[in-house]
Protein backbone atom coordinates (compact mmCIF):
# COMPACT_ATOMS: atom_id res chain seq x y z
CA UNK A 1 -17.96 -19.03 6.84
CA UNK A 2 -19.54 -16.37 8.60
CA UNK A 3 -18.46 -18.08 12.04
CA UNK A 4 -14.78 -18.61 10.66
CA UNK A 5 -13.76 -15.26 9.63
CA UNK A 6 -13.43 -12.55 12.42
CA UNK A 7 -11.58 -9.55 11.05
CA UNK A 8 -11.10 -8.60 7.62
CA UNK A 9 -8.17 -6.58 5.51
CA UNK A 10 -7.98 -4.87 2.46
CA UNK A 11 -5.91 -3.28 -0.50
CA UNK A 12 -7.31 -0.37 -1.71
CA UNK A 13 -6.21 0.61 -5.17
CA UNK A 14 -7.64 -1.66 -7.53
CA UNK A 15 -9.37 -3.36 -5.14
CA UNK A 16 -11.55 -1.58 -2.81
CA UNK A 17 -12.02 2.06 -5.07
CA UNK A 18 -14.43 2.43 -7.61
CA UNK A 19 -13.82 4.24 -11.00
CA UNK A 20 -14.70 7.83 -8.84
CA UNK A 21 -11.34 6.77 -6.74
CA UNK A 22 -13.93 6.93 -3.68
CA UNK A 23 -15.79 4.18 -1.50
CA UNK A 24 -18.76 3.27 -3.51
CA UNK A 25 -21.81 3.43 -1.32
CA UNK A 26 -22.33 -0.49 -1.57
CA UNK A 27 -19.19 -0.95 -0.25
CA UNK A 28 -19.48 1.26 2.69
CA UNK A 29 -22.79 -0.75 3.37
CA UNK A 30 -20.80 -4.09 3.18
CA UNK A 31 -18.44 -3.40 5.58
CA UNK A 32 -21.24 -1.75 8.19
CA UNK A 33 -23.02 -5.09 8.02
CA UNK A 34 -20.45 -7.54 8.43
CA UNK A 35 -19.68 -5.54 11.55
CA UNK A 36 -16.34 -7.11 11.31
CA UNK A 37 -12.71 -4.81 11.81
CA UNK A 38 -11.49 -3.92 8.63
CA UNK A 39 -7.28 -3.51 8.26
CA UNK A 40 -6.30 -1.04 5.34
CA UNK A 41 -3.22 -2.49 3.51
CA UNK A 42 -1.42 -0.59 0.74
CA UNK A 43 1.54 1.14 -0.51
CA UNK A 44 -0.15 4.21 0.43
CA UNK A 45 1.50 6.04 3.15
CA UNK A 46 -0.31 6.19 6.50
CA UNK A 47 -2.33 10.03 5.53
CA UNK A 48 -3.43 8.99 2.01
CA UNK A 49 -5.18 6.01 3.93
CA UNK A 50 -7.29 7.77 6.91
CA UNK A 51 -9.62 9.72 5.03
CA UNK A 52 -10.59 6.43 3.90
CA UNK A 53 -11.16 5.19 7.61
CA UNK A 54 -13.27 7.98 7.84
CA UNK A 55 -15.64 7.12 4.86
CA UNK A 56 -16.06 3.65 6.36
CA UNK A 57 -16.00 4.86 9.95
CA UNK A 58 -13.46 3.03 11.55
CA UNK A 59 -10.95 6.00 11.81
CA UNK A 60 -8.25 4.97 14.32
CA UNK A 61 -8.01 1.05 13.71
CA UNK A 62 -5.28 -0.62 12.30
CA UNK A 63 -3.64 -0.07 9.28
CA UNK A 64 -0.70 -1.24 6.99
CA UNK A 65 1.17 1.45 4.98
CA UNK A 66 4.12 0.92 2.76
CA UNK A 67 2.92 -2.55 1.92
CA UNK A 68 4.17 -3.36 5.28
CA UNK A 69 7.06 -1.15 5.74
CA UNK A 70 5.05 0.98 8.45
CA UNK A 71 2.30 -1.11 10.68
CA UNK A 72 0.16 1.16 12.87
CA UNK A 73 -1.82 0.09 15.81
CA UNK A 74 -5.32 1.07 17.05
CA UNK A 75 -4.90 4.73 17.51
CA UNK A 76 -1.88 5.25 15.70
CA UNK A 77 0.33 3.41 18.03
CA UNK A 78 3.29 2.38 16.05
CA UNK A 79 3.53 -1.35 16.11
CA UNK A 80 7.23 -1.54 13.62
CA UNK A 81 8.53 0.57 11.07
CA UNK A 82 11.22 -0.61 8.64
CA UNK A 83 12.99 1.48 6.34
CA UNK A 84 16.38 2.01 4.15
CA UNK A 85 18.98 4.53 4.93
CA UNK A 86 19.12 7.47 3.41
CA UNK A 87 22.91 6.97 1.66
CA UNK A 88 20.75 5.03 -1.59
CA UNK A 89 19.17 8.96 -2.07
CA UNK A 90 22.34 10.65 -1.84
CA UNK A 91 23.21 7.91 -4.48
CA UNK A 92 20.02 8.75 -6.48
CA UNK A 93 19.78 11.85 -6.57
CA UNK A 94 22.80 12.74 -8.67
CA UNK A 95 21.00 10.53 -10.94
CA UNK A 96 17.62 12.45 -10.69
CA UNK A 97 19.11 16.04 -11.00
CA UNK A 98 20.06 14.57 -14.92
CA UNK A 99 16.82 13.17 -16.18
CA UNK A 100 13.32 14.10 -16.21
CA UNK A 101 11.46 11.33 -13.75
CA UNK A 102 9.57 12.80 -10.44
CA UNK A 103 11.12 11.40 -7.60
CA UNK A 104 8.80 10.87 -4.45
CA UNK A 105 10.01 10.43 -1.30
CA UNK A 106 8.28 9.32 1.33
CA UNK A 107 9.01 8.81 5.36
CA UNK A 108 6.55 8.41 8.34
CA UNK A 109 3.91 10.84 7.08
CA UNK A 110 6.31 12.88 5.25
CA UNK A 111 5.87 12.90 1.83
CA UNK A 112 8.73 15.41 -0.77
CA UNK A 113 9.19 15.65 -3.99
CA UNK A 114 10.42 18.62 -5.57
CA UNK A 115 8.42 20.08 -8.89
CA UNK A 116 4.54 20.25 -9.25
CA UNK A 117 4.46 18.19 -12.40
CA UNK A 118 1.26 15.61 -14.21
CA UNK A 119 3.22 12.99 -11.41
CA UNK A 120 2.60 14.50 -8.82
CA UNK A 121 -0.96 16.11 -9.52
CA UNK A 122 -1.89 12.54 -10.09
CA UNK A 123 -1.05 11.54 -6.68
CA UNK A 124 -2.48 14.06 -5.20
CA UNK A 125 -5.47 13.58 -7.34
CA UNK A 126 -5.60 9.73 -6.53
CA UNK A 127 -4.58 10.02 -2.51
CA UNK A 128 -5.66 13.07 -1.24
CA UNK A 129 -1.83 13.39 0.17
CA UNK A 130 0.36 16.82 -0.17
CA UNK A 131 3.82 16.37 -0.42
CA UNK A 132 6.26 18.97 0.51
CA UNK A 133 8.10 20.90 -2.60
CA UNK A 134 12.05 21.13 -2.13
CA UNK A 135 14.59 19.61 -3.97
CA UNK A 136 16.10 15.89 -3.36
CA UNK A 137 18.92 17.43 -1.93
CA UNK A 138 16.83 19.22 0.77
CA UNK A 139 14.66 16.17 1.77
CA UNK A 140 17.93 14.65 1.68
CA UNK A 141 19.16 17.11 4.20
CA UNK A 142 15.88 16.80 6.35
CA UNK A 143 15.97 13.46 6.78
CA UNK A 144 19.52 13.18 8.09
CA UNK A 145 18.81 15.30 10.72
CA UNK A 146 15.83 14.32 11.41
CA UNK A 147 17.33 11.41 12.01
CA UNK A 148 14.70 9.31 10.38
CA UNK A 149 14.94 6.59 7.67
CA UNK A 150 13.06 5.65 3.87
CA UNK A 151 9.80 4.20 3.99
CA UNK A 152 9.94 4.50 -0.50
CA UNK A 153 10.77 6.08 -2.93
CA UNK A 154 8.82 6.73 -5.94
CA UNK A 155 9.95 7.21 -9.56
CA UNK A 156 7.57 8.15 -11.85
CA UNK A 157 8.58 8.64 -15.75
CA UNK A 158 10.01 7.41 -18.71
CA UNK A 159 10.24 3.54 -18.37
CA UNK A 160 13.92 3.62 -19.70
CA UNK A 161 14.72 5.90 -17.05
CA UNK A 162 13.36 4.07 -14.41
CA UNK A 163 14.90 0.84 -15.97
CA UNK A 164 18.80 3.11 -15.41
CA UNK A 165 17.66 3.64 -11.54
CA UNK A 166 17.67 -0.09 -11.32
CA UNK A 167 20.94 -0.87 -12.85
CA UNK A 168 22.52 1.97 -11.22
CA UNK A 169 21.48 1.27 -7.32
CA UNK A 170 20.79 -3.32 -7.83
CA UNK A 171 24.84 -3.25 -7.33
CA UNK A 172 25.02 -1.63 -4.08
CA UNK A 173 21.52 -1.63 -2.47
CA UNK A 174 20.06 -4.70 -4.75
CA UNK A 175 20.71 -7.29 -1.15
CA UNK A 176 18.60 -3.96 1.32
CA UNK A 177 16.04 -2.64 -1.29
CA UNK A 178 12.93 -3.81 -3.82
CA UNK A 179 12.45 -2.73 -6.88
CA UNK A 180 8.29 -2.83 -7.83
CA UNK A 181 6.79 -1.72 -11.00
CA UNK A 182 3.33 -1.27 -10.64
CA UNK A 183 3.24 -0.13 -13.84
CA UNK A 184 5.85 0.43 -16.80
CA UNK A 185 6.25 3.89 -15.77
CA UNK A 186 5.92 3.66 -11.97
CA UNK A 187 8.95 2.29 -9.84
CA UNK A 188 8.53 1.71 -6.30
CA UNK A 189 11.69 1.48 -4.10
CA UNK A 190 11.07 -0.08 -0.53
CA UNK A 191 12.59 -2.32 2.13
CA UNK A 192 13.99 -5.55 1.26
CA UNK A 193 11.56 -9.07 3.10
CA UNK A 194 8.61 -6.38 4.02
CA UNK A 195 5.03 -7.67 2.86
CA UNK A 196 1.61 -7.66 3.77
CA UNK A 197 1.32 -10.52 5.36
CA UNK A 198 4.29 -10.26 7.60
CA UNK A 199 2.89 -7.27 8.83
CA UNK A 200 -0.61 -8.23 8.91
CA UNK A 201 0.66 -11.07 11.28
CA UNK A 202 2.28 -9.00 13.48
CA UNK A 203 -1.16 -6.54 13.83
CA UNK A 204 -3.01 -9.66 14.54
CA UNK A 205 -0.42 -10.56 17.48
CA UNK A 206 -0.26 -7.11 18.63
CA UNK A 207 -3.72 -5.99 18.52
CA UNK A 208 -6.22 -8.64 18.06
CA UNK A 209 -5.42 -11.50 19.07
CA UNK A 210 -6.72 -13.84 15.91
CA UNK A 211 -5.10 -16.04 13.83
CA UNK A 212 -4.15 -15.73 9.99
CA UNK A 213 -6.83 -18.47 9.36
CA UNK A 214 -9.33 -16.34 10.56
CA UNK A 215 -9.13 -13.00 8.20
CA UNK A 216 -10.47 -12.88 4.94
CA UNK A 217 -8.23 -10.60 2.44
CA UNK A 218 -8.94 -8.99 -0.85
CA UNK A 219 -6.38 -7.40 -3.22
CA UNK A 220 -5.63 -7.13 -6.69
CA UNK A 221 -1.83 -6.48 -7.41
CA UNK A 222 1.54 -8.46 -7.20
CA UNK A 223 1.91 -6.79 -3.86
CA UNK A 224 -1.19 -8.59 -2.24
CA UNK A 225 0.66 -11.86 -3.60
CA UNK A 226 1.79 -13.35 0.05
CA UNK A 227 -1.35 -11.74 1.80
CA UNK A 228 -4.07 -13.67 -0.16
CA UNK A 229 -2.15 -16.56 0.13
CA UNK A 230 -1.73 -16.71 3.64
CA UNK A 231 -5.14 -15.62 5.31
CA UNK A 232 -8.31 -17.60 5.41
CA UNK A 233 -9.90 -16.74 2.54
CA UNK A 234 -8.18 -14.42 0.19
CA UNK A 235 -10.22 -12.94 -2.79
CA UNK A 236 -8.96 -11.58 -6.21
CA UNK A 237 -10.77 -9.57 -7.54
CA UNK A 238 -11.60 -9.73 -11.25
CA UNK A 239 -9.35 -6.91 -12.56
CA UNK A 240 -6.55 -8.64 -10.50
CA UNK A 241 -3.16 -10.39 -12.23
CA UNK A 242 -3.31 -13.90 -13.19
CA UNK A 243 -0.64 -14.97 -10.38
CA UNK A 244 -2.96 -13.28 -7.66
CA UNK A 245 -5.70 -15.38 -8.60
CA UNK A 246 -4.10 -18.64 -8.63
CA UNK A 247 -3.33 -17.44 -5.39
CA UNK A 248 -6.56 -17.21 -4.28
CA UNK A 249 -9.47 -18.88 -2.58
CA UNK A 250 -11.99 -17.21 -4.61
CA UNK A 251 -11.67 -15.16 -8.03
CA UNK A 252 -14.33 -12.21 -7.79
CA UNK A 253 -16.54 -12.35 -11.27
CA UNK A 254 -16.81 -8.74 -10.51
CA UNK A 255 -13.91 -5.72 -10.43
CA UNK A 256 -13.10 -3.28 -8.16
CA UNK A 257 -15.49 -0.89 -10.57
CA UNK A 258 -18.16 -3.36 -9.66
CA UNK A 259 -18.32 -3.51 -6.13
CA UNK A 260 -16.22 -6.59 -5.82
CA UNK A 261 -15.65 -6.43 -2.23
CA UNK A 262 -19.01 -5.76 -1.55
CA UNK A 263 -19.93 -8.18 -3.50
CA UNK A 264 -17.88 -11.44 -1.60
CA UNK A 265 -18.50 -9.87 1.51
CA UNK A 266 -22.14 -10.13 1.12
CA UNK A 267 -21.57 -13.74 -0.87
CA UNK A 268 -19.29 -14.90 1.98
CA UNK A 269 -20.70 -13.02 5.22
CA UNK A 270 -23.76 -11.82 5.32
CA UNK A 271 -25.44 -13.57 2.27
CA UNK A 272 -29.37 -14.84 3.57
């Protein structure tokens, strides 16, 4: 296997953190001995994934942000960037002014949202980001002339609210947007036909020059669905849904609390 697999790629929440939210020191150890590149995929945005690079050491490779809605090069050369326009805000944020949900919103490197509240502490908590405090309208106002597009949105709150955000915008935006729920108080608005595998392609093309056949994936989530499907060996690990590990090549026994990665890439890679 070891002579198969020549670059590897990752989600990180769920997946590659351990219960500390940090890169367990097995796992840092993994990766240094397969002495393989490693491509960060996740629905982070681009600056709540370097510091990660860092802690493995391979700051400035490759990474896939927005679950594929940005794809950055070596060296933060930006390889595509898809996004929504901003007229499904303007839509929103009537909405949002009304109810009690944070709304994130998130562009490039950019990330607003406009009241300190337990939503956003947590994601400050869990990525290391800092958004920028101002209102919808304001980001709203940025953005336009900025000229710049939607990489997500992010509402976080009560799950009926969330489930009104989804009636209200499906009509209009339902054939150019996603609608994710991570979680039943977590909905994740982002580019219609973007996923990790699509991008990961196109970094492989771009950068690398290897084939699908020859990466071996882990993830966890319905949004590592397509990418463990379509590599050479995708892993689940053990805290991952039931459809991602039907999915998969190999079902970790272990979770991302365990070491999981770690623990295939020494099974798989560099196992005596």
């Amino acid at each position: 296997m070891e002579n198969t697999i020549k670059i590897l790629c990752s989600d990180i929440d769920g997946t590659l953190l351990n219960k500390e939210r940090w890169l367990s020191d097995e796992t840092v150890y993994a990766f240094a001995k397969a002495r393989l590149p490693l491509i960060l995929a996740s629905s982070r945005p681009p600056q709540a994934m370097r510091y990660l690079q860092k802690g493995l050491g391979n700051l400035g490779e490759s990474l896939i942000a927005y679950n594929g809605g940005l794809i950055i090069g070596k060296n933060n050369a930006i390889i595509e960037s898809n996004t929504f326009p901003t007229a499904l805000l303007e839509n929103l944020a009537s909405h949002h002014a009304k109810h009690t949900y944070n709304l994130s919103i998130y562009s490039h490197e950019y990330w607003f949202t406009d009241n300190e509240d337990e939503w956003s502490l947590r994601e400050i908590n869990n990525t290391r980001a800092t958004p920028v405090y101002q209102t919808a309208l304001e980001s709203l106002d940025f953005l336009n002339n900025e000229h710049l597009g939607i990489h997500k949105l992010m509402c976080m709150g009560n799950p009926a609210e969330l489930d009104e955000i989804i009636k209200l915008l499906t009509p209009t935006y339902g054939n150019l947007v996603h609608f994710y729920r991570s979680k039943d108080t977590y909905l994740e608005i982002t580019p219609k036909n973007i996923d990790k595998a699509t991008a990961l392609r196109k970094l492989l093309v771009a950068e690398y020059g290897y084939e699908m056949s020859e990466v071996m994936a882990f993830g966890d989530n319905h949004n590592d669905d397509e990418l463990i499907k379509n590599v050479g060996l995708g892993i689940a690990v053990a805290n991952a849904t039931d459809t991602l590990k039907s999915l998969a090549d190999y079902v970790s026994p272990f979770t991302n609390k365990e070491h999981a990665v770690a623990q295939a890439i020494n099974k798989f890679l560099i196992a005596d």
